[in-house]
PDB file of N, CA and C in Angstrom:
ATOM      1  N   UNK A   1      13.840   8.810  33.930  1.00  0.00           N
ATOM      2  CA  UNK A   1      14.375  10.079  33.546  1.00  0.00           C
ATOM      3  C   UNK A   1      14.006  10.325  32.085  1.00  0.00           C
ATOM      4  N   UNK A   2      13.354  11.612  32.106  1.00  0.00           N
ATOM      5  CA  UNK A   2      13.077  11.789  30.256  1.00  0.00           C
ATOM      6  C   UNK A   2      13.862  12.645  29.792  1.00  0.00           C
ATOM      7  N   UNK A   3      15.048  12.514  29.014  1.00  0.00           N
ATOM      8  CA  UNK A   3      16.048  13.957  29.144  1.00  0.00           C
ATOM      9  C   UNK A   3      15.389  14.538  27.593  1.00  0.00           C
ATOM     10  N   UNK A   4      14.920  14.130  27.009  1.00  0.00           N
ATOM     11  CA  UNK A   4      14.167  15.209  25.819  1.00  0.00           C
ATOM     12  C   UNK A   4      12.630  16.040  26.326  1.00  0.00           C
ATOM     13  N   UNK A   5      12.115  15.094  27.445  1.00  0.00           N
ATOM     14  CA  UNK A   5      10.742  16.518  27.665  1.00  0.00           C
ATOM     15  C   UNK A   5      11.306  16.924  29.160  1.00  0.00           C
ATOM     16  N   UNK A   6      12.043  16.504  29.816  1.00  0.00           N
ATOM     17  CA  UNK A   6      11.789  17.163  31.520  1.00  0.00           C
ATOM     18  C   UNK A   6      12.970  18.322  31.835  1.00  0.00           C
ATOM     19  N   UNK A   7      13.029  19.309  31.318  1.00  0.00           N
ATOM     20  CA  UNK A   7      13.794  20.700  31.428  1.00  0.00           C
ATOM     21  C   UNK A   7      13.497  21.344  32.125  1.00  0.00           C
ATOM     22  N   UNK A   8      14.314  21.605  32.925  1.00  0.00           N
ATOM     23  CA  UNK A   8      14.680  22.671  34.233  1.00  0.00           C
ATOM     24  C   UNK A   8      15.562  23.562  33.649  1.00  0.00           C
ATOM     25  N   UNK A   9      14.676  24.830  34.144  1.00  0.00           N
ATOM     26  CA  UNK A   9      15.967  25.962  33.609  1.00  0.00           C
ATOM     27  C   UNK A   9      16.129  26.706  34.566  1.00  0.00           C
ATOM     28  N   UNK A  10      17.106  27.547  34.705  1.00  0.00           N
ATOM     29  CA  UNK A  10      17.654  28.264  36.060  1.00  0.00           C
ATOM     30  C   UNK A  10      18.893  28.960  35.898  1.00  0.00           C
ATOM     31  N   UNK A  11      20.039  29.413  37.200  1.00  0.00           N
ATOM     32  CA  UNK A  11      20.935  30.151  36.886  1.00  0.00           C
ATOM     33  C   UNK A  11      21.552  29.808  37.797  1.00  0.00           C
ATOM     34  N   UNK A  12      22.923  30.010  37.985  1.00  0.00           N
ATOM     35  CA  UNK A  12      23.987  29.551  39.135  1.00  0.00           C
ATOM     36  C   UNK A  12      24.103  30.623  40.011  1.00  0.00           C
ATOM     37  N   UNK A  13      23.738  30.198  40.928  1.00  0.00           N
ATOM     38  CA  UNK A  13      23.063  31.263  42.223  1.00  0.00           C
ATOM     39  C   UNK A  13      24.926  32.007  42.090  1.00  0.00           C
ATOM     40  N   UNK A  14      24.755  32.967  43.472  1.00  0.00           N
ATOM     41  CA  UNK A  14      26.032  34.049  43.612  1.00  0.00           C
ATOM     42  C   UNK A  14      27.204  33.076  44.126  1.00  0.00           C
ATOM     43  N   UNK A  15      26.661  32.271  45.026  1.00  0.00           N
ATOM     44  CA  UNK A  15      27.768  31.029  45.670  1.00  0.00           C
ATOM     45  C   UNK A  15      28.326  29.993  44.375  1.00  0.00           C
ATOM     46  N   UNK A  16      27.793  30.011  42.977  1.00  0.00           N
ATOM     47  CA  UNK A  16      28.181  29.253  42.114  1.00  0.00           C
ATOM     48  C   UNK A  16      27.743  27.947  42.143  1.00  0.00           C
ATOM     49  N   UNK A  17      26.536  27.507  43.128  1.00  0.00           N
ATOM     50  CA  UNK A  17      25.884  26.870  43.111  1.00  0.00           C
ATOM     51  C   UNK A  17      24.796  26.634  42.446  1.00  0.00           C
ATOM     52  N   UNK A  18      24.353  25.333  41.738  1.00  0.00           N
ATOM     53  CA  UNK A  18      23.120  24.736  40.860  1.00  0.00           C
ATOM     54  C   UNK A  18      22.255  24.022  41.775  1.00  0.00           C
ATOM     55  N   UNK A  19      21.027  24.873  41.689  1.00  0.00           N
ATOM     56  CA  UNK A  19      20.285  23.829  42.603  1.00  0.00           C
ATOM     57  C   UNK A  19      19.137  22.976  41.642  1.00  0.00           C
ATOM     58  N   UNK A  20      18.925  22.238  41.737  1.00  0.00           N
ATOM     59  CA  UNK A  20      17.409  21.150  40.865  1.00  0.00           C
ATOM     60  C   UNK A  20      16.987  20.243  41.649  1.00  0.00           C
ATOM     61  N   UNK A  21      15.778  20.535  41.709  1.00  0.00           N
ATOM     62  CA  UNK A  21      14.541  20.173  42.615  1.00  0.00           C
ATOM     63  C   UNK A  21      14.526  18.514  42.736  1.00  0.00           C
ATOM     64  N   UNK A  22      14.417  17.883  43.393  1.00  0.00           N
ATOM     65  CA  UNK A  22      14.249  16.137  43.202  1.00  0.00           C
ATOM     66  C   UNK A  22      12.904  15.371  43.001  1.00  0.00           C
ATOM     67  N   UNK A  23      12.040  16.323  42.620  1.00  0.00           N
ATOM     68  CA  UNK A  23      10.725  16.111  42.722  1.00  0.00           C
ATOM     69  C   UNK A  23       9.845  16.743  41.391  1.00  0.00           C
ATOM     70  N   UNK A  24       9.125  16.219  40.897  1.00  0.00           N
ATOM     71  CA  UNK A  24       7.751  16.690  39.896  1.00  0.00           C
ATOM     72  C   UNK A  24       9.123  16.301  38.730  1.00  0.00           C
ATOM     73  N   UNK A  25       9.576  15.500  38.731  1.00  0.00           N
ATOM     74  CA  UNK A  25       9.938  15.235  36.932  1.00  0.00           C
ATOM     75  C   UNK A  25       9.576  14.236  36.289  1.00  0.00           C
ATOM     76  N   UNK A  26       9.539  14.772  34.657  1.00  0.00           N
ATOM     77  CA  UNK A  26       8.815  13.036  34.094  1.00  0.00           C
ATOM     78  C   UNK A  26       9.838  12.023  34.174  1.00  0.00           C
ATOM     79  N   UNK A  27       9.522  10.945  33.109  1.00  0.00           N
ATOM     80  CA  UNK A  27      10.320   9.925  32.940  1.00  0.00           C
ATOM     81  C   UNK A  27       9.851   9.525  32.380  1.00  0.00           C
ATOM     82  N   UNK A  28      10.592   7.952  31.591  1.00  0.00           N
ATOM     83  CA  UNK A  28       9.965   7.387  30.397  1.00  0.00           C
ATOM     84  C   UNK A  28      10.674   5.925  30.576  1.00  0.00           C
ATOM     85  N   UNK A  29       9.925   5.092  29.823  1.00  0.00           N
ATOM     86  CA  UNK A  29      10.445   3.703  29.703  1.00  0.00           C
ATOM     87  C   UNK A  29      12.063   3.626  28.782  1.00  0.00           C
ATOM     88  N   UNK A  30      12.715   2.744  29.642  1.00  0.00           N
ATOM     89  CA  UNK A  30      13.989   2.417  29.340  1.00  0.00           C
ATOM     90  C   UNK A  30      14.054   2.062  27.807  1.00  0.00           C
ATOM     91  N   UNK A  31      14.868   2.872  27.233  1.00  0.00           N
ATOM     92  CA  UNK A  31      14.767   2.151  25.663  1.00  0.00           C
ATOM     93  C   UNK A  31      14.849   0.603  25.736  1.00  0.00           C
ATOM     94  N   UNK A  32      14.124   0.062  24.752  1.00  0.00           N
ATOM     95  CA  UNK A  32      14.143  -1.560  24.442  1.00  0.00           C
ATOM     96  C   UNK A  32      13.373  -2.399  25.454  1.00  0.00           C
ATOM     97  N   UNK A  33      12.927  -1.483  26.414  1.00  0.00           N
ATOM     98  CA  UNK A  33      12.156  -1.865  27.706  1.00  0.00           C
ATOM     99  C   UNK A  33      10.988  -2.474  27.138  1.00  0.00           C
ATOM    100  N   UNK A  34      10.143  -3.589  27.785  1.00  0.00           N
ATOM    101  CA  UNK A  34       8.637  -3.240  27.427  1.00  0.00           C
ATOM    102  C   UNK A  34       7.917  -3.199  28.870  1.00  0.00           C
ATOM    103  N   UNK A  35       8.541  -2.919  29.829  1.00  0.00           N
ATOM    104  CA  UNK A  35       7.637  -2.860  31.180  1.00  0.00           C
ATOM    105  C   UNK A  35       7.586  -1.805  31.115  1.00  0.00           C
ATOM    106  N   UNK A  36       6.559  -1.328  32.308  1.00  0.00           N
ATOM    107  CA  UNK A  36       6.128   0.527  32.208  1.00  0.00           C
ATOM    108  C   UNK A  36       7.539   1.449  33.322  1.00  0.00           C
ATOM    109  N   UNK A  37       7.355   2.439  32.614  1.00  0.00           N
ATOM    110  CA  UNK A  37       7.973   2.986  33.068  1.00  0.00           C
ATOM    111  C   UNK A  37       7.907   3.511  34.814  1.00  0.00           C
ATOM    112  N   UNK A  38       9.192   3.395  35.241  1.00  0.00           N
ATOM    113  CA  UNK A  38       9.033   3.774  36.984  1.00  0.00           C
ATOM    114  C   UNK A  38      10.379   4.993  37.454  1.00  0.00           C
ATOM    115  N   UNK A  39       9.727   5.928  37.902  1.00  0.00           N
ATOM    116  CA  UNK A  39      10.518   6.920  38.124  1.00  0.00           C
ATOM    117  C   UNK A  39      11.561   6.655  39.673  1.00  0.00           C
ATOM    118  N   UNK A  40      12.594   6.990  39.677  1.00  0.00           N
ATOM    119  CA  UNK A  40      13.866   6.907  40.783  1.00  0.00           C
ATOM    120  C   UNK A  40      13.763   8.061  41.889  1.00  0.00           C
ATOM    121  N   UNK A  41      13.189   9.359  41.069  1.00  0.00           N
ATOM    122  CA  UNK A  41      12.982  10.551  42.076  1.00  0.00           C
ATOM    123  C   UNK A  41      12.381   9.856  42.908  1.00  0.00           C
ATOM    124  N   UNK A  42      12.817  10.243  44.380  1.00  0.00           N
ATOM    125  CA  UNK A  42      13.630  11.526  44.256  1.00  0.00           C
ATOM    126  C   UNK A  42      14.825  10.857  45.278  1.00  0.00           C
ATOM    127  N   UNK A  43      15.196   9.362  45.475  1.00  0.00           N
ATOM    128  CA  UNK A  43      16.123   8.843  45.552  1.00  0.00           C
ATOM    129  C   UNK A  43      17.256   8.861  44.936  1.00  0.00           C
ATOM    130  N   UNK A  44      17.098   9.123  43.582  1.00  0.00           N
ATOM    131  CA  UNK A  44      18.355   8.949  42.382  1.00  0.00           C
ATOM    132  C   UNK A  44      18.008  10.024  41.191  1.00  0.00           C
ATOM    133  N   UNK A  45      18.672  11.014  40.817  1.00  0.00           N
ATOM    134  CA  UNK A  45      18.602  11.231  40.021  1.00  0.00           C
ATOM    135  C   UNK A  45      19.940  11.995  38.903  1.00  0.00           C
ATOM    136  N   UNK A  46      19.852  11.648  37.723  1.00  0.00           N
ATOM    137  CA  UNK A  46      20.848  12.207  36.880  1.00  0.00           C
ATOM    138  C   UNK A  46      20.066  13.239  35.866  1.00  0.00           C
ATOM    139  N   UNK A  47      21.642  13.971  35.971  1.00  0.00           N
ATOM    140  CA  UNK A  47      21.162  15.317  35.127  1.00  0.00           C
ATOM    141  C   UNK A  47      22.185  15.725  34.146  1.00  0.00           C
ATOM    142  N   UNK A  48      21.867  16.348  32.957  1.00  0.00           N
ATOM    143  CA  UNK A  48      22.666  16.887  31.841  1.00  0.00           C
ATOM    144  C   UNK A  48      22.624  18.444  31.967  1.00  0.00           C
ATOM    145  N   UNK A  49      23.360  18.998  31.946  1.00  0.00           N
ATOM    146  CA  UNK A  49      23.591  20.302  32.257  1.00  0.00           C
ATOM    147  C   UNK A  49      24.668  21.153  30.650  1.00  0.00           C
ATOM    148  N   UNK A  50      23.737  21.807  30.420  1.00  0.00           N
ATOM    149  CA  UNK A  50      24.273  22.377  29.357  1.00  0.00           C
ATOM    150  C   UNK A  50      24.460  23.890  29.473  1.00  0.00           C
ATOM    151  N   UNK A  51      25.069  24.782  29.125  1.00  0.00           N
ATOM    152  CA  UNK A  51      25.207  26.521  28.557  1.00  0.00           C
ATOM    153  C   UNK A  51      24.189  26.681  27.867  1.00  0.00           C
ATOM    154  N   UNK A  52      23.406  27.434  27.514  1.00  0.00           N
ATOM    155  CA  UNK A  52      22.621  28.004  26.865  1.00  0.00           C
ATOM    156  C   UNK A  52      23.165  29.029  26.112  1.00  0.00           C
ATOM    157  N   UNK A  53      22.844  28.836  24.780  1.00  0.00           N
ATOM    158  CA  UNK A  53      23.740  29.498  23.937  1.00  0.00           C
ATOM    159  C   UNK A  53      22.563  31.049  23.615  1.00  0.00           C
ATOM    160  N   UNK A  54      23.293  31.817  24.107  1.00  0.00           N
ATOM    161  CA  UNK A  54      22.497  33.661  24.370  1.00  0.00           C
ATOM    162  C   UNK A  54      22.300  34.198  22.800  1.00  0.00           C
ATOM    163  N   UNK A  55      23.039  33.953  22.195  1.00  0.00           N
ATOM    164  CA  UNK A  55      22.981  34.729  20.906  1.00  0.00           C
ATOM    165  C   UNK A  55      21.819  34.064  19.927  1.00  0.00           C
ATOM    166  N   UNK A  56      21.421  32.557  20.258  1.00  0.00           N
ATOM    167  CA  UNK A  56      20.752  31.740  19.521  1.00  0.00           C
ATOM    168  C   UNK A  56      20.340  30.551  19.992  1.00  0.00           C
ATOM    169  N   UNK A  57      19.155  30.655  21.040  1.00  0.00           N
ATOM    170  CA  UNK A  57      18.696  30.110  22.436  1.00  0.00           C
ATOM    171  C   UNK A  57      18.314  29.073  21.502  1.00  0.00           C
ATOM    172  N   UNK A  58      17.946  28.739  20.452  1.00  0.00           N
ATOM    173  CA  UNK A  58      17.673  27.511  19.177  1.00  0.00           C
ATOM    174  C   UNK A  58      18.576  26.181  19.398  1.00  0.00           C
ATOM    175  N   UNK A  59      19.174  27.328  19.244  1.00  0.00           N
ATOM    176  CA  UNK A  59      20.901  26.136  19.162  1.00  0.00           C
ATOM    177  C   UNK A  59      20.855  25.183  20.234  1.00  0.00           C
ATOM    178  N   UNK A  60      20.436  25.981  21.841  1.00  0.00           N
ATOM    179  CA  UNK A  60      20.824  25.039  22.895  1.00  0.00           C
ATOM    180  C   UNK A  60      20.266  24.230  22.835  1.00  0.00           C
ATOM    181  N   UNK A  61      19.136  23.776  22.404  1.00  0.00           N
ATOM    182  CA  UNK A  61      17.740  22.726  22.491  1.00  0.00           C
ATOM    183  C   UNK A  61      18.497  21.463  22.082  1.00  0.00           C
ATOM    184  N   UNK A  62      18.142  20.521  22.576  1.00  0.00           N
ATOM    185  CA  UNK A  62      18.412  19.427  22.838  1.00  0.00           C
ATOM    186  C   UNK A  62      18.260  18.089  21.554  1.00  0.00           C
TER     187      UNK A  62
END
């Protein structure tokens, strides 16, 4: 999982549902790791979900 480059952006459908795809995301080696990195998609995946701040789309960035 690379949570600083692999961003999905989107909107909460009418049902108030979030959907995100389980497939095509990067990933990166485990901090302190030295083996190569191996991705979990699309068996496992975790996600950070933030607001996007409208007045100053800057702000939301990670």
């Amino acid at each position: 999982m690379d949570v600083h480059h692999d961003i999905v952006t989107g909107t909460v459908g009418a049902d108030g549902r979030i959907t995100v795809s389980m497939t095509g995301h990067s990933f990166e080696r485990a901090i302190g790791s030295t083996k190569a990195p191996v991705s979990q998609f699309p068996e496992f995946g975790a996600f950070v979900i933030r607001r996007a701040d409208r007045a100053n789309p800057a702000a939301s960035k990670p």
